[in-house]
C-alpha atoms as a PDB file:
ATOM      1  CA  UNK A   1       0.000   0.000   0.000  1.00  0.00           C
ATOM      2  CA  UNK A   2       1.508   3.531  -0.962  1.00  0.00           C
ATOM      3  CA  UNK A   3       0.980   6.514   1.160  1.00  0.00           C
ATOM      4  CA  UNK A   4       0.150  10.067   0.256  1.00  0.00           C
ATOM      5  CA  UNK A   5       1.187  12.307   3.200  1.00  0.00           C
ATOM      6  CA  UNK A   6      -0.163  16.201   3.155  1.00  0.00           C
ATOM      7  CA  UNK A   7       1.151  17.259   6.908  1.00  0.00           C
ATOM      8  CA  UNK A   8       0.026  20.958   5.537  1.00  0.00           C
ATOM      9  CA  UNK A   9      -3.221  19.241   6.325  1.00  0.00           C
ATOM     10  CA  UNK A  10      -3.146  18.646   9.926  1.00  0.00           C
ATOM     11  CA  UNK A  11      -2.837  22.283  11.338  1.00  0.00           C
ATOM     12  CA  UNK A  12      -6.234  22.765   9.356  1.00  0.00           C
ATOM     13  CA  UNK A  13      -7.782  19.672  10.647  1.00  0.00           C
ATOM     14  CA  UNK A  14      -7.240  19.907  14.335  1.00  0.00           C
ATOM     15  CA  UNK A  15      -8.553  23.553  14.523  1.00  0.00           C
ATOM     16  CA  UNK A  16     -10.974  23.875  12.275  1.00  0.00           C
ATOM     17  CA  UNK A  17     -13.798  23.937  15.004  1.00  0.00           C
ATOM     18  CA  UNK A  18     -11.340  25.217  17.476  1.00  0.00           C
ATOM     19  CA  UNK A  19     -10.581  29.167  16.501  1.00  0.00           C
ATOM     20  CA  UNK A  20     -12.873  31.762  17.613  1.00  0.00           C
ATOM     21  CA  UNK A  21     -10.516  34.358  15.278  1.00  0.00           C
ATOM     22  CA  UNK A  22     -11.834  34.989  11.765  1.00  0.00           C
ATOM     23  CA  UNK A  23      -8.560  34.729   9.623  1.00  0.00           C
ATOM     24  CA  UNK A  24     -10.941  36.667   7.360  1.00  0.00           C
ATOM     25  CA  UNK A  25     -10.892  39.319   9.435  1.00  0.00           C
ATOM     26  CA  UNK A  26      -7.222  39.645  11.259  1.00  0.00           C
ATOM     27  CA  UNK A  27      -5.323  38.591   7.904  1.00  0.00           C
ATOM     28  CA  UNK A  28      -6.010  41.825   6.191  1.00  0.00           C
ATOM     29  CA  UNK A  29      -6.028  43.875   9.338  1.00  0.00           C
ATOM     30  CA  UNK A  30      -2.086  42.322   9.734  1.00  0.00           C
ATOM     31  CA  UNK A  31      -0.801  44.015   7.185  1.00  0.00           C
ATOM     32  CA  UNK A  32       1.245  40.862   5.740  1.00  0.00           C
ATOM     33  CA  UNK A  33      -0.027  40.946   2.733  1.00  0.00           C
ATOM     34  CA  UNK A  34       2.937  38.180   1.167  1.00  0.00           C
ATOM     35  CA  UNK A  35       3.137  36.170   4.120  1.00  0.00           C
ATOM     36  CA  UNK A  36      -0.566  35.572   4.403  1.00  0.00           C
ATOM     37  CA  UNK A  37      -0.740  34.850   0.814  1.00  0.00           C
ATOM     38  CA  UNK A  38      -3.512  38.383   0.339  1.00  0.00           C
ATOM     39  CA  UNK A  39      -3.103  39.042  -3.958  1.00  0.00           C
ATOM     40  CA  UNK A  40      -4.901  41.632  -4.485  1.00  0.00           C
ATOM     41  CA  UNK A  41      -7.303  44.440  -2.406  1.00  0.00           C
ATOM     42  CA  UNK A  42      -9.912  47.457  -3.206  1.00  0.00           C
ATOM     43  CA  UNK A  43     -11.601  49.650  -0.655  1.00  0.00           C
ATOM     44  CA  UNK A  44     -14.625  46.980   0.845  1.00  0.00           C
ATOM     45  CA  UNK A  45     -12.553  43.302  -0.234  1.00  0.00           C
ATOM     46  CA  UNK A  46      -9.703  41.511  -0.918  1.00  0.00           C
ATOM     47  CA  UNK A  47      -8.488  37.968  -2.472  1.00  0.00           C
ATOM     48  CA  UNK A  48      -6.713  35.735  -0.597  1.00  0.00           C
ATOM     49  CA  UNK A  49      -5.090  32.034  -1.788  1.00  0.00           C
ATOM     50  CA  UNK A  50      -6.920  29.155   0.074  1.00  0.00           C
ATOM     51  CA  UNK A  51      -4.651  28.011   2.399  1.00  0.00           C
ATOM     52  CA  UNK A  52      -6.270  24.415   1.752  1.00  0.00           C
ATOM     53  CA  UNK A  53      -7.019  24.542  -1.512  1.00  0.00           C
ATOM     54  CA  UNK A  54      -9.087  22.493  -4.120  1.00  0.00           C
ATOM     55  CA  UNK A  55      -6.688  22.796  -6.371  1.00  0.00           C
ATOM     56  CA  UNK A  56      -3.530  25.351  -7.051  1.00  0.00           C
ATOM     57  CA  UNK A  57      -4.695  28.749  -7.876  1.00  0.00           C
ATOM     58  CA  UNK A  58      -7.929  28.151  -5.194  1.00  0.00           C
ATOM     59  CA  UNK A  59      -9.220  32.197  -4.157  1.00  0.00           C
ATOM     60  CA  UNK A  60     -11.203  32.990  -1.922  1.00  0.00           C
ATOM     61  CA  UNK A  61     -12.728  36.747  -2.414  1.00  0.00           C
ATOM     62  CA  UNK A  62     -13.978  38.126   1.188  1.00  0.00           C
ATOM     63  CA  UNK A  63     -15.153  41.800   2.273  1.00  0.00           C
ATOM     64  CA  UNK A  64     -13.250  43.287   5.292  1.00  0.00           C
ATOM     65  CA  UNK A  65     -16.519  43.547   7.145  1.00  0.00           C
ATOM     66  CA  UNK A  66     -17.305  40.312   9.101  1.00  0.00           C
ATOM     67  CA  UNK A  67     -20.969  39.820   7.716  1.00  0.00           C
ATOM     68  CA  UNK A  68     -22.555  36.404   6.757  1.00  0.00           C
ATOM     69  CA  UNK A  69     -24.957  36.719   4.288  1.00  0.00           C
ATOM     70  CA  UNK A  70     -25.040  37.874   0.736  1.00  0.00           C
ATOM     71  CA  UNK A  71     -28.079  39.928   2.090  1.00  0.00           C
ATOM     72  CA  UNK A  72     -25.409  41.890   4.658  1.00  0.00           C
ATOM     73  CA  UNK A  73     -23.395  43.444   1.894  1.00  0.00           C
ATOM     74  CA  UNK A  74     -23.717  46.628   0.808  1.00  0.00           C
ATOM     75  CA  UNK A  75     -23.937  47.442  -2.813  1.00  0.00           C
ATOM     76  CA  UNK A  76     -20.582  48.544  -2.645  1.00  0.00           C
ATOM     77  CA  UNK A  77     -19.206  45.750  -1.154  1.00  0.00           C
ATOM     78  CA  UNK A  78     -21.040  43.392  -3.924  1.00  0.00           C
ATOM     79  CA  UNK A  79     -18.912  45.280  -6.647  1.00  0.00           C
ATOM     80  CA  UNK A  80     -16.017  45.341  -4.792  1.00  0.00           C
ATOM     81  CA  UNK A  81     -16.216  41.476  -4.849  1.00  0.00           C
ATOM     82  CA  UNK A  82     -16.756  41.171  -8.762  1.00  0.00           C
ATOM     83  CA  UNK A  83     -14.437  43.461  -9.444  1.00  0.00           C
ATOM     84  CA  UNK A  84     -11.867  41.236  -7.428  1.00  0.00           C
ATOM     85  CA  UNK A  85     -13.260  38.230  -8.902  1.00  0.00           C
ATOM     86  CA  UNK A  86     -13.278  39.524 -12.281  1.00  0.00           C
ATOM     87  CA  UNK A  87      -9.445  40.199 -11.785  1.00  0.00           C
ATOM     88  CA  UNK A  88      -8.332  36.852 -10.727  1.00  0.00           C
ATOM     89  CA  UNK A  89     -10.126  35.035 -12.792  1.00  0.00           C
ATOM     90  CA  UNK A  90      -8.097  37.090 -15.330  1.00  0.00           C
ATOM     91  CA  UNK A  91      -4.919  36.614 -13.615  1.00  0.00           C
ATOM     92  CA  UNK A  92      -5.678  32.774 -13.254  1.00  0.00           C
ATOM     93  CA  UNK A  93      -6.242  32.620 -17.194  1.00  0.00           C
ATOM     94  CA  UNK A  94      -2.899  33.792 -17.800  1.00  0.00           C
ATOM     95  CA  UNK A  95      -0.977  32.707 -15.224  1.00  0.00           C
ATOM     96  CA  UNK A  96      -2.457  28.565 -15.212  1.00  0.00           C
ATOM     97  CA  UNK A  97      -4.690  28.353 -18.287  1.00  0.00           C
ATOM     98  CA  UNK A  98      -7.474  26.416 -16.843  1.00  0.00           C
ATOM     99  CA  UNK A  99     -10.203  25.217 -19.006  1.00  0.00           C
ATOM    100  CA  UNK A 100     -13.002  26.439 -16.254  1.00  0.00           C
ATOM    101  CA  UNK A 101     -13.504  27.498 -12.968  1.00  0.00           C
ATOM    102  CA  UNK A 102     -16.240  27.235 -10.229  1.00  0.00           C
ATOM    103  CA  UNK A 103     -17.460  30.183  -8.503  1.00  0.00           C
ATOM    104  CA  UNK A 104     -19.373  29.457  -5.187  1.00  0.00           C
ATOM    105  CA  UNK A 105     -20.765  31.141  -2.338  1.00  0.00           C
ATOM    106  CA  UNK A 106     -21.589  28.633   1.088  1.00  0.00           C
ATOM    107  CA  UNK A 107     -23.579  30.240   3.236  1.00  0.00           C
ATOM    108  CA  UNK A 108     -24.255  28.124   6.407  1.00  0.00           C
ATOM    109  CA  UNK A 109     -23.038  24.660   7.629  1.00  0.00           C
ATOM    110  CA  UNK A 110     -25.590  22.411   5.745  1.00  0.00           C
ATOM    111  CA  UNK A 111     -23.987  24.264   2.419  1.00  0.00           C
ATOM    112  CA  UNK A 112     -20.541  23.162   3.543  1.00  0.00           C
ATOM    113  CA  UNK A 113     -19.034  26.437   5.071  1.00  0.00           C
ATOM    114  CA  UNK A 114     -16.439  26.253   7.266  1.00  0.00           C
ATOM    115  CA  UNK A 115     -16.548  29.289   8.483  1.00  0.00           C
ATOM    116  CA  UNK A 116     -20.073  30.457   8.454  1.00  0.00           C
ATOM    117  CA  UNK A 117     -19.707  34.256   9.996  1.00  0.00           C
ATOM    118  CA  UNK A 118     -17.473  34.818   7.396  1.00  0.00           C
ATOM    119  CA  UNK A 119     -19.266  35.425   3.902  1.00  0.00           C
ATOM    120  CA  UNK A 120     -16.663  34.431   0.626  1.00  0.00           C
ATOM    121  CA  UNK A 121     -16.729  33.761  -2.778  1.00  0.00           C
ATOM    122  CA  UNK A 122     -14.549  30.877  -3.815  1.00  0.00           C
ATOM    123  CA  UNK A 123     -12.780  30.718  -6.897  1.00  0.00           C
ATOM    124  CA  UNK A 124     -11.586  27.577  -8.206  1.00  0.00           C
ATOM    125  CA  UNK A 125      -9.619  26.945 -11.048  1.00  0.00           C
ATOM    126  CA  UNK A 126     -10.445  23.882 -13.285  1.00  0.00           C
ATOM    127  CA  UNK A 127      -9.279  21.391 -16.196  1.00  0.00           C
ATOM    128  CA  UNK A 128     -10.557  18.980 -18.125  1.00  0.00           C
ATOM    129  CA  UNK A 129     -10.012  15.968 -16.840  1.00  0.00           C
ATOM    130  CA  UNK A 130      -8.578  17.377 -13.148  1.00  0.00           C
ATOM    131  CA  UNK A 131     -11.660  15.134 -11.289  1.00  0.00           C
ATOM    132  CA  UNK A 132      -9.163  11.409 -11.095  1.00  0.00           C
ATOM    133  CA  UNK A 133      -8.973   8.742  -9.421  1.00  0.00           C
ATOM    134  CA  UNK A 134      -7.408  10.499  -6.094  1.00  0.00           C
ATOM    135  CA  UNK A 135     -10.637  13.047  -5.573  1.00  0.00           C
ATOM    136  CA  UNK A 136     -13.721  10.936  -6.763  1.00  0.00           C
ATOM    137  CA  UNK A 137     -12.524   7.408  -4.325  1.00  0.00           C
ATOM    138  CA  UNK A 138      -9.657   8.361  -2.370  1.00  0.00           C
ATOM    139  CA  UNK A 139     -10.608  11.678  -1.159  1.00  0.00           C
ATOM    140  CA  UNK A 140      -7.755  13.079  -1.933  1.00  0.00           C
ATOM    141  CA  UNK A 141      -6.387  16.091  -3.657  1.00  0.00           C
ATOM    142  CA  UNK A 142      -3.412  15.986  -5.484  1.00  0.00           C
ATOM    143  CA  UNK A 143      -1.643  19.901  -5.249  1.00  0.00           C
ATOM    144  CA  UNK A 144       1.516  20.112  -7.314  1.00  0.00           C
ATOM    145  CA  UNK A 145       2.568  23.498  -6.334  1.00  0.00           C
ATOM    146  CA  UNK A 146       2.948  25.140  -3.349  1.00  0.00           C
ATOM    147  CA  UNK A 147       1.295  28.289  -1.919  1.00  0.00           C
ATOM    148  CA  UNK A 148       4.230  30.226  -2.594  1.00  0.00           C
ATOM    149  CA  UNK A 149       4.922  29.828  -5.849  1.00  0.00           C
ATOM    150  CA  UNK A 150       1.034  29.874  -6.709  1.00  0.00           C
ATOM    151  CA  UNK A 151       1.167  33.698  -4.697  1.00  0.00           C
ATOM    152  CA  UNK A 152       3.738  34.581  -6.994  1.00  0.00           C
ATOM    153  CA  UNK A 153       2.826  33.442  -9.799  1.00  0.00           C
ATOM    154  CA  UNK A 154      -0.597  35.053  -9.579  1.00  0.00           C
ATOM    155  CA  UNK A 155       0.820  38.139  -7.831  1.00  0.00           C
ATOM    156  CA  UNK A 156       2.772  39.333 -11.183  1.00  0.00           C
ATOM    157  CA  UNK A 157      -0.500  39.365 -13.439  1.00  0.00           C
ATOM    158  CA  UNK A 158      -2.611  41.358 -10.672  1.00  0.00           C
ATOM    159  CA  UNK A 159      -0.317  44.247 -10.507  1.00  0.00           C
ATOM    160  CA  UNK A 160      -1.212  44.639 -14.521  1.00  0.00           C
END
């Protein structure tokens, strides 16, 4: 029997009902922007890498308010959240090529949100053929490149 190991995994795992801190919230505030992986901002939002992604190039797109609902945002904030999304997905498209993505929005538990105070827009890159053997029976997601070099890579066709 061979063994995948992902030990990037584990910090995610054992706190994941644990932290009462929105990362969502004290990210931005930090000021890090590289180190926490933040690509691009506007006035109400900002797009951060998915620290546990889907697959490489995984966004997520969050105000800076800590809101839950779609019905929460201001009209301002909506744009400001297309307009990011609009700009990665751009970005993505030149920096990975993908032949899709999925854009989704889980609002509550039952929809799969792991953090439900929190309201995001996921975008995740796709290609034909990307759903193998490892995701559909193993439950398991096979990321070739790492955070960093994803950042970076999608860094240099945000600043355009």
């Amino acid at each position: 029997m061979r063994r995948l190991w992902a030990p990037w995994r584990l910090p995610y795992i054992e706190n994941a009902d644990r932290s009462d801190d929105c990362f969502l919230c004290t990210y931005p505030a930090a000021g890090r922007d590289t180190e926490r992986f933040i690509l691009a901002r506007n006035d109400q939002a900002f797009a951060i890498l998915n620290a546990f992604p889907y697959s490489n190039g995984h966004v997520l797109i969050a105000p800076y308010n800590h809101i839950a609902d779609l019905d929460e945002l201001t009209p301002e904030e909506t744009l400001a959240i297309w307009d990011l999304a609009t700009r990665c997905i751009g970005a993505l498209r030149k920096a990975l090529n993908p032949h899709g993505h999925n854009l989704g929005i889980n609002l509550g538990r039952a929809a799969g949100a792991g953090l439900e105070g929190h309201i995001h827009l996921h975008i995740v890159p796709r290609w034909n053929g990307d759903t193998n053997f490892m995701a559909t029976v193993a439950e398991t997601r096979v990321i070739p490149a790492s955070l960093e070099a994803m950042y970076d890579r999608l860094k240099e066709h945000l600043r355009e």
